[in-house]
Protein backbone atom coordinates (compact mmCIF):
# COMPACT_ATOMS: atom_id res chain seq x y z
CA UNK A 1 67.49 50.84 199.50
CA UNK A 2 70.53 52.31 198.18
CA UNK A 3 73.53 52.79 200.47
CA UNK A 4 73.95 56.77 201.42
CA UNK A 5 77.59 56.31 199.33
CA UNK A 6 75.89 54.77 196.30
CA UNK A 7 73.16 57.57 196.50
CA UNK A 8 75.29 60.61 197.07
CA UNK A 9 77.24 59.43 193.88
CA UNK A 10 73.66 58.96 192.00
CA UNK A 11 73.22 61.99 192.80
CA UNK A 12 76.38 63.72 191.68
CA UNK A 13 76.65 61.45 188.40
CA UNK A 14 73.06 62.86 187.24
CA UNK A 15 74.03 66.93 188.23
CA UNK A 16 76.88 66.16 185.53
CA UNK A 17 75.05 65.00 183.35
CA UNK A 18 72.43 67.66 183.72
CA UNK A 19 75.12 70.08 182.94
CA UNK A 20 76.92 68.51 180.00
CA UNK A 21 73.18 68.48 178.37
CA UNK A 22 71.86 71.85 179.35
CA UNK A 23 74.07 73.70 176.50
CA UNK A 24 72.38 71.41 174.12
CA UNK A 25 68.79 71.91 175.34
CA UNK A 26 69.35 75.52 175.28
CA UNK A 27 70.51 75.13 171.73
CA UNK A 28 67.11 73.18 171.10
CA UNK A 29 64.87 75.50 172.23
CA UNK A 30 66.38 78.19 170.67
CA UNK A 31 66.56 76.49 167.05
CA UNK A 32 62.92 76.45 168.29
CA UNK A 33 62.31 79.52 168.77
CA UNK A 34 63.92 80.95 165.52
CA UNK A 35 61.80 78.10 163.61
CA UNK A 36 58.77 79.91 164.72
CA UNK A 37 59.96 82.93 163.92
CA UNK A 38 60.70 81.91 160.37
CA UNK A 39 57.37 80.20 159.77
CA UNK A 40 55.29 83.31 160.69
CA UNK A 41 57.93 85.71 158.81
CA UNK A 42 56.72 83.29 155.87
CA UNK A 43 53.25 83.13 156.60
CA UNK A 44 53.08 86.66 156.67
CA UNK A 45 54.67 87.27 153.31
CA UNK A 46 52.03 84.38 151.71
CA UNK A 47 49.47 86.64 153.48
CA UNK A 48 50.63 89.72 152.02
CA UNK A 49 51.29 88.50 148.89
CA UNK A 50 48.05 87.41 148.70
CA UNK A 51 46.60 90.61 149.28
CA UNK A 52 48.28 92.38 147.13
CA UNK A 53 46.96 90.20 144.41
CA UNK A 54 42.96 90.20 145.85
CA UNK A 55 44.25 94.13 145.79
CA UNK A 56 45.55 93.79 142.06
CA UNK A 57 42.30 91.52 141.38
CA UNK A 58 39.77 94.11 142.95
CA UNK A 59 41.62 97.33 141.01
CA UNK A 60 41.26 95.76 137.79
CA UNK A 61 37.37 94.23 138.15
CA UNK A 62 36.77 98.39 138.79
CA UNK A 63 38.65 99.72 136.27
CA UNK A 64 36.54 97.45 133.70
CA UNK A 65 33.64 98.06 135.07
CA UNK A 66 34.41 102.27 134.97
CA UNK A 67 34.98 100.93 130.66
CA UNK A 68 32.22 99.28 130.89
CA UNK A 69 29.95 102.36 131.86
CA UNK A 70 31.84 104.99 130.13
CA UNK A 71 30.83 102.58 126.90
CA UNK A 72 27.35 102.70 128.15
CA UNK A 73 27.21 106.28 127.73
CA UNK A 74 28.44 106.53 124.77
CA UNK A 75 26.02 104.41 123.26
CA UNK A 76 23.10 105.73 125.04
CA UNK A 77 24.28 109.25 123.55
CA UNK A 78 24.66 107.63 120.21
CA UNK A 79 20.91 106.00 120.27
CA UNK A 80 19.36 109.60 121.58
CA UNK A 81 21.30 111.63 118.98
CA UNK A 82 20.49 108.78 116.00
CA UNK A 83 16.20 108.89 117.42
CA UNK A 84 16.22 112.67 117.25
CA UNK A 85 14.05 114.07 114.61
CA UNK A 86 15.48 116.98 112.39
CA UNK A 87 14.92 118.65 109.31
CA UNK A 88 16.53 117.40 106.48
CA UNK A 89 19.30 120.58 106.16
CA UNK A 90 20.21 119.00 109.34
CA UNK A 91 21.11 116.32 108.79
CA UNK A 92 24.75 116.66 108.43
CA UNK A 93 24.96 117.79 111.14
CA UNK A 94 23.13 114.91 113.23
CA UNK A 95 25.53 112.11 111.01
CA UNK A 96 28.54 114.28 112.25
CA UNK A 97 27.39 113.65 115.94
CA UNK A 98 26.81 110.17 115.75
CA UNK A 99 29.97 109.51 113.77
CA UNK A 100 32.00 111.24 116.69
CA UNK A 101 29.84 109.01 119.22
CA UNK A 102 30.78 106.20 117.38
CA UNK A 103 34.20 106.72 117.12
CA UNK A 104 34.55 107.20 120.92
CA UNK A 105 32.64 103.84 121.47
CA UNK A 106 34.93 102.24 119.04
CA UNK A 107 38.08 103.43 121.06
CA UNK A 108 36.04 102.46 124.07
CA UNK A 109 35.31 99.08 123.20
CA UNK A 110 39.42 98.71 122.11
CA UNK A 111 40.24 99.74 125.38
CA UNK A 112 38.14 97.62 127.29
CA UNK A 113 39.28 94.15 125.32
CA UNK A 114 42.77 95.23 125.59
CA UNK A 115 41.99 95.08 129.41
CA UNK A 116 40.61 91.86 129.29
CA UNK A 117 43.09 89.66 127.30
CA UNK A 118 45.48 91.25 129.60
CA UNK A 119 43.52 89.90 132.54
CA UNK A 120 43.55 86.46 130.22
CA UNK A 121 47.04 86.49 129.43
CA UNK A 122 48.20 87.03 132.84
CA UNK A 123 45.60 84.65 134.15
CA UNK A 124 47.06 81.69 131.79
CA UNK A 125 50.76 82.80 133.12
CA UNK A 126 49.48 82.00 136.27
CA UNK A 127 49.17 85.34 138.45
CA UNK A 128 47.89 88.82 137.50
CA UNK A 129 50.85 91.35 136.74
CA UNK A 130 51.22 93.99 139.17
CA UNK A 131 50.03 97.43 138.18
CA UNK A 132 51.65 100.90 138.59
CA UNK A 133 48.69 101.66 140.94
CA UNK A 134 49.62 98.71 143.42
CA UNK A 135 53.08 98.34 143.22
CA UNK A 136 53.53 102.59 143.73
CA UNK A 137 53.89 103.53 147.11
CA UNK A 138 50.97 106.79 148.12
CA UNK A 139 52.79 110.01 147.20
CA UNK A 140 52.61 112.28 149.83
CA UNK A 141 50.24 115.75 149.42
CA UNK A 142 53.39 117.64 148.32
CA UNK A 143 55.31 114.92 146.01
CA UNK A 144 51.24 114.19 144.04
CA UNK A 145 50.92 117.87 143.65
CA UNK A 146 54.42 118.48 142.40
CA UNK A 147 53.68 115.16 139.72
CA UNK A 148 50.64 116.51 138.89
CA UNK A 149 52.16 120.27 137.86
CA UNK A 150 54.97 118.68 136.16
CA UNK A 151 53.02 115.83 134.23
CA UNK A 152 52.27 117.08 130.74
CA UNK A 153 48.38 116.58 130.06
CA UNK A 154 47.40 114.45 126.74
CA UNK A 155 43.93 115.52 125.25
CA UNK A 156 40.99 113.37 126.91
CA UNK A 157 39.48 110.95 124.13
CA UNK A 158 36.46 112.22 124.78
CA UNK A 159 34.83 115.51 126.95
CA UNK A 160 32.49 114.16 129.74
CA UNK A 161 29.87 116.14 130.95
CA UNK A 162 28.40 114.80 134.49
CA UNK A 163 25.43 117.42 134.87
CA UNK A 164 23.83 117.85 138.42
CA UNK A 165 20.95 119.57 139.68
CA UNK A 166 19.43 120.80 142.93
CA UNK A 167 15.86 120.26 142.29
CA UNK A 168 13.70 117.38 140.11
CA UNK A 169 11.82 120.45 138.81
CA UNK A 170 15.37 121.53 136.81
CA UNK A 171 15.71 117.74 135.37
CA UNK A 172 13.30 118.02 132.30
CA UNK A 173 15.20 121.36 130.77
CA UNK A 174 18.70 119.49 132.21
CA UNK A 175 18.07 116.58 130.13
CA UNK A 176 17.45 118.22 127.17
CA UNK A 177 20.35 120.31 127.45
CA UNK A 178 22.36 117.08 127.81
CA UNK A 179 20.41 115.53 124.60
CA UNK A 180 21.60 118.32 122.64
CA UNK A 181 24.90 118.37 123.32
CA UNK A 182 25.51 115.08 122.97
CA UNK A 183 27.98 114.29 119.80
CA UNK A 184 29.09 117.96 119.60
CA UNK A 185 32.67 118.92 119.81
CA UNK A 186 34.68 121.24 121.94
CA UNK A 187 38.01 121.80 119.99
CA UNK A 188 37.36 118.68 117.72
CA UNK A 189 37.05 115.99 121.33
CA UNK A 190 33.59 114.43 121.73
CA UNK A 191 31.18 115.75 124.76
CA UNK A 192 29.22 112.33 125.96
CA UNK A 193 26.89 113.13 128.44
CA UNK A 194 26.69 109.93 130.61
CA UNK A 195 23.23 111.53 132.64
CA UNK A 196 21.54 114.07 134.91
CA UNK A 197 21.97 113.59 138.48
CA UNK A 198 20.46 115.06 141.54
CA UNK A 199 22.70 116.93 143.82
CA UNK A 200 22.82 115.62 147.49
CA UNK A 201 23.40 119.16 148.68
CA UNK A 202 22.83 122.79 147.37
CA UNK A 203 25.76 123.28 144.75
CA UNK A 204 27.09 126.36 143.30
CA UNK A 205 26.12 126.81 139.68
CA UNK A 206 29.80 125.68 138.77
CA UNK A 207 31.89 123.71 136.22
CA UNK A 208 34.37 121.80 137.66
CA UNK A 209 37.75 119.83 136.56
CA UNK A 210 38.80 116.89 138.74
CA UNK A 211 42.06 115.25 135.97
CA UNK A 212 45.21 117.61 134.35
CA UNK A 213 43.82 116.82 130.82
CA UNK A 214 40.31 118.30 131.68
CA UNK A 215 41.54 120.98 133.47
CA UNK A 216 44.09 121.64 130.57
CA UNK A 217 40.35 122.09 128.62
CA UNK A 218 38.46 123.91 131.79
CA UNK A 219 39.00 127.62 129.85
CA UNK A 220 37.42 126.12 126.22
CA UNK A 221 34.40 124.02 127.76
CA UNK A 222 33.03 127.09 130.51
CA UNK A 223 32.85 129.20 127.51
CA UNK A 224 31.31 126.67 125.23
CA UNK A 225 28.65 125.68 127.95
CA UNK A 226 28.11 129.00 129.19
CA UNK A 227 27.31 129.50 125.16
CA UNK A 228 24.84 127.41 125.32
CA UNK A 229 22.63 128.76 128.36
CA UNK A 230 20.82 131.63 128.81
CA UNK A 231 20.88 130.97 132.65
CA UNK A 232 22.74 130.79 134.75
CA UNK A 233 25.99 131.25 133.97
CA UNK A 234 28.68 128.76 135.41
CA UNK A 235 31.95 129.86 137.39
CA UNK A 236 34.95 127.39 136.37
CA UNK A 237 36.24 125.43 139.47
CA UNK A 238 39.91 123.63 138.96
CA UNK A 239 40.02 120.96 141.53
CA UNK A 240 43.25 118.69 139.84
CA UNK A 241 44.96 119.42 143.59
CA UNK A 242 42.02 117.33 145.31
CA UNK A 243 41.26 115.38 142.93
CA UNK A 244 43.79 114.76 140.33
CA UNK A 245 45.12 111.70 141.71
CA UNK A 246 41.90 109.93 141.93
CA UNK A 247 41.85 106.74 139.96
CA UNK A 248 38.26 106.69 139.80
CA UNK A 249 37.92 109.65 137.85
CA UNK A 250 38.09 108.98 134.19
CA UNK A 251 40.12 111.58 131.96
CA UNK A 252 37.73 114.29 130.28
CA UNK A 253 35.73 114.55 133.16
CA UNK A 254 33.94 117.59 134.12
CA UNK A 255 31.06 117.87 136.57
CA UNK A 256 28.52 120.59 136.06
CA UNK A 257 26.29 121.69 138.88
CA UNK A 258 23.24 123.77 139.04
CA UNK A 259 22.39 125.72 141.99
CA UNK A 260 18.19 125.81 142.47
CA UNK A 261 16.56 128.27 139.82
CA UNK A 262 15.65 128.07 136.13
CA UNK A 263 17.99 126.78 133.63
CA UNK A 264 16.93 128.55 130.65
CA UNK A 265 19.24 127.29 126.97
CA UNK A 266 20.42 129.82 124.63
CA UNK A 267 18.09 131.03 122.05
């Protein structure tokens, strides 16, 4: 057993040393601290980094498969118009339909391998290149609407008719509406008609515009449909403000919608 001297001094030689090393253990577990703060500052940017490119990934897998059906269309226009049976003094006009269906499937089919060596190329470099659509931060109401009024529209490649109706009864005099327009031309653009749809609630009979460069067209294409129907008769609907920012909407796209009744062509 240590004498009470001997101890006391113990005592008082370990309280020094306690204090000479607190500064540095203070140091420690701050340096600590600050590492784990680092790490998860960097695990969080390898997080979002990563999904931004799943993000990047995901935008461009839907904007292929949007090519993908708009060529679709086009090609199930071209086979209808190219089956139809007409007298021979019309059959200019048939070839002229098909050749305009064919040229928009020709563009189509451009666009879409343009997409995908893009996808290939960035693929080989290693990581997909950000898009205007990711990297651009969401406009608010007022700053979209004020693009939107300022952005000059370019002519769609092609007119899109979506055609809805209220009732299965309408569909057989719908589709053949849609069969006959397919391959004409509203101010020298292509109308595909990608299909009849039914309506999930009672529309208005109404043509609407969802993109600047249909709504640029919204005037021309009412008249030209309405043209073609006996009844009814459609009331154009310009919905660019909802609507016009929407990547899923492909340019040229107009939705018609038939309220319940009889839709009765032109004679």
């Amino acid at each position: 057993m240590l004498p009470e001297k001997d101890a006391l001094e113990l005592i008082a030689g370990l309280e020094r040393a306690s204090q000479r090393t607190r500064p540095y253990l203070i140091i420690g577990l701050l340096a600590i601290v600050a590492g784990f703060v680092i790490l998860s500052y960097y695990l969080n940017e390898q997080r979002r980094e990563a999904e931004g490119l799943r993000r990047i990934a995901e935008l461009r897998a839907d904007e292929q498969g949007r090519k993908v059906e708009d060529l679709s269309a086009t090609l199930d226009n071209a086979r209808k118009v190219a089956g139809e049976a007409h007298p021979p003094e019309r059959a200019d006009e048939q070839w002229r339909r098909l050749r305009g269906l064919l040229k928009v499937a020709d563009r189509e089919v451009n666009a879409l391998g343009s997409s995908v060596r893009a996808e290939a190329a960035d693929a080989k470099a290693g990581a997909p290149a950000a898009t205007g659509t990711a990297a651009s931060p969401t406009p608010t109401p007022s700053a979209a609407a004020a693009s939107i009024a300022a952005a000059p529209a370019a002519p769609p490649p092609a007119i899109r008719l979506f055609v809805h109706i209220s009732d299965e009864s309408q569909r057989p005099a719908a589709e053949a509406l849609a069969r006959s327009w397919a391959g004409r031309d509203i101010q020298g653009i292509t109308v595909v008609v990608p299909g009849v749809q039914r309506a999930r609630s009672d529309p208005e009979n109404t043509i609407r515009c969802l993109k600047p460069d249909a709504c640029a067209l919204l005037g021309p294409v009412t008249d030209w449909v309405n043209k073609q129907l006996a009844a009814p008769q459609l009331t154009p609907r310009n919905l660019v403000r909802l609507y016009g920012k929407t990547p899923g909407v492909r340019p040229g796209t107009f939705e018609i919608w038939f309220d319940s009744g009889a839709i009765e062509p032109a004679r």
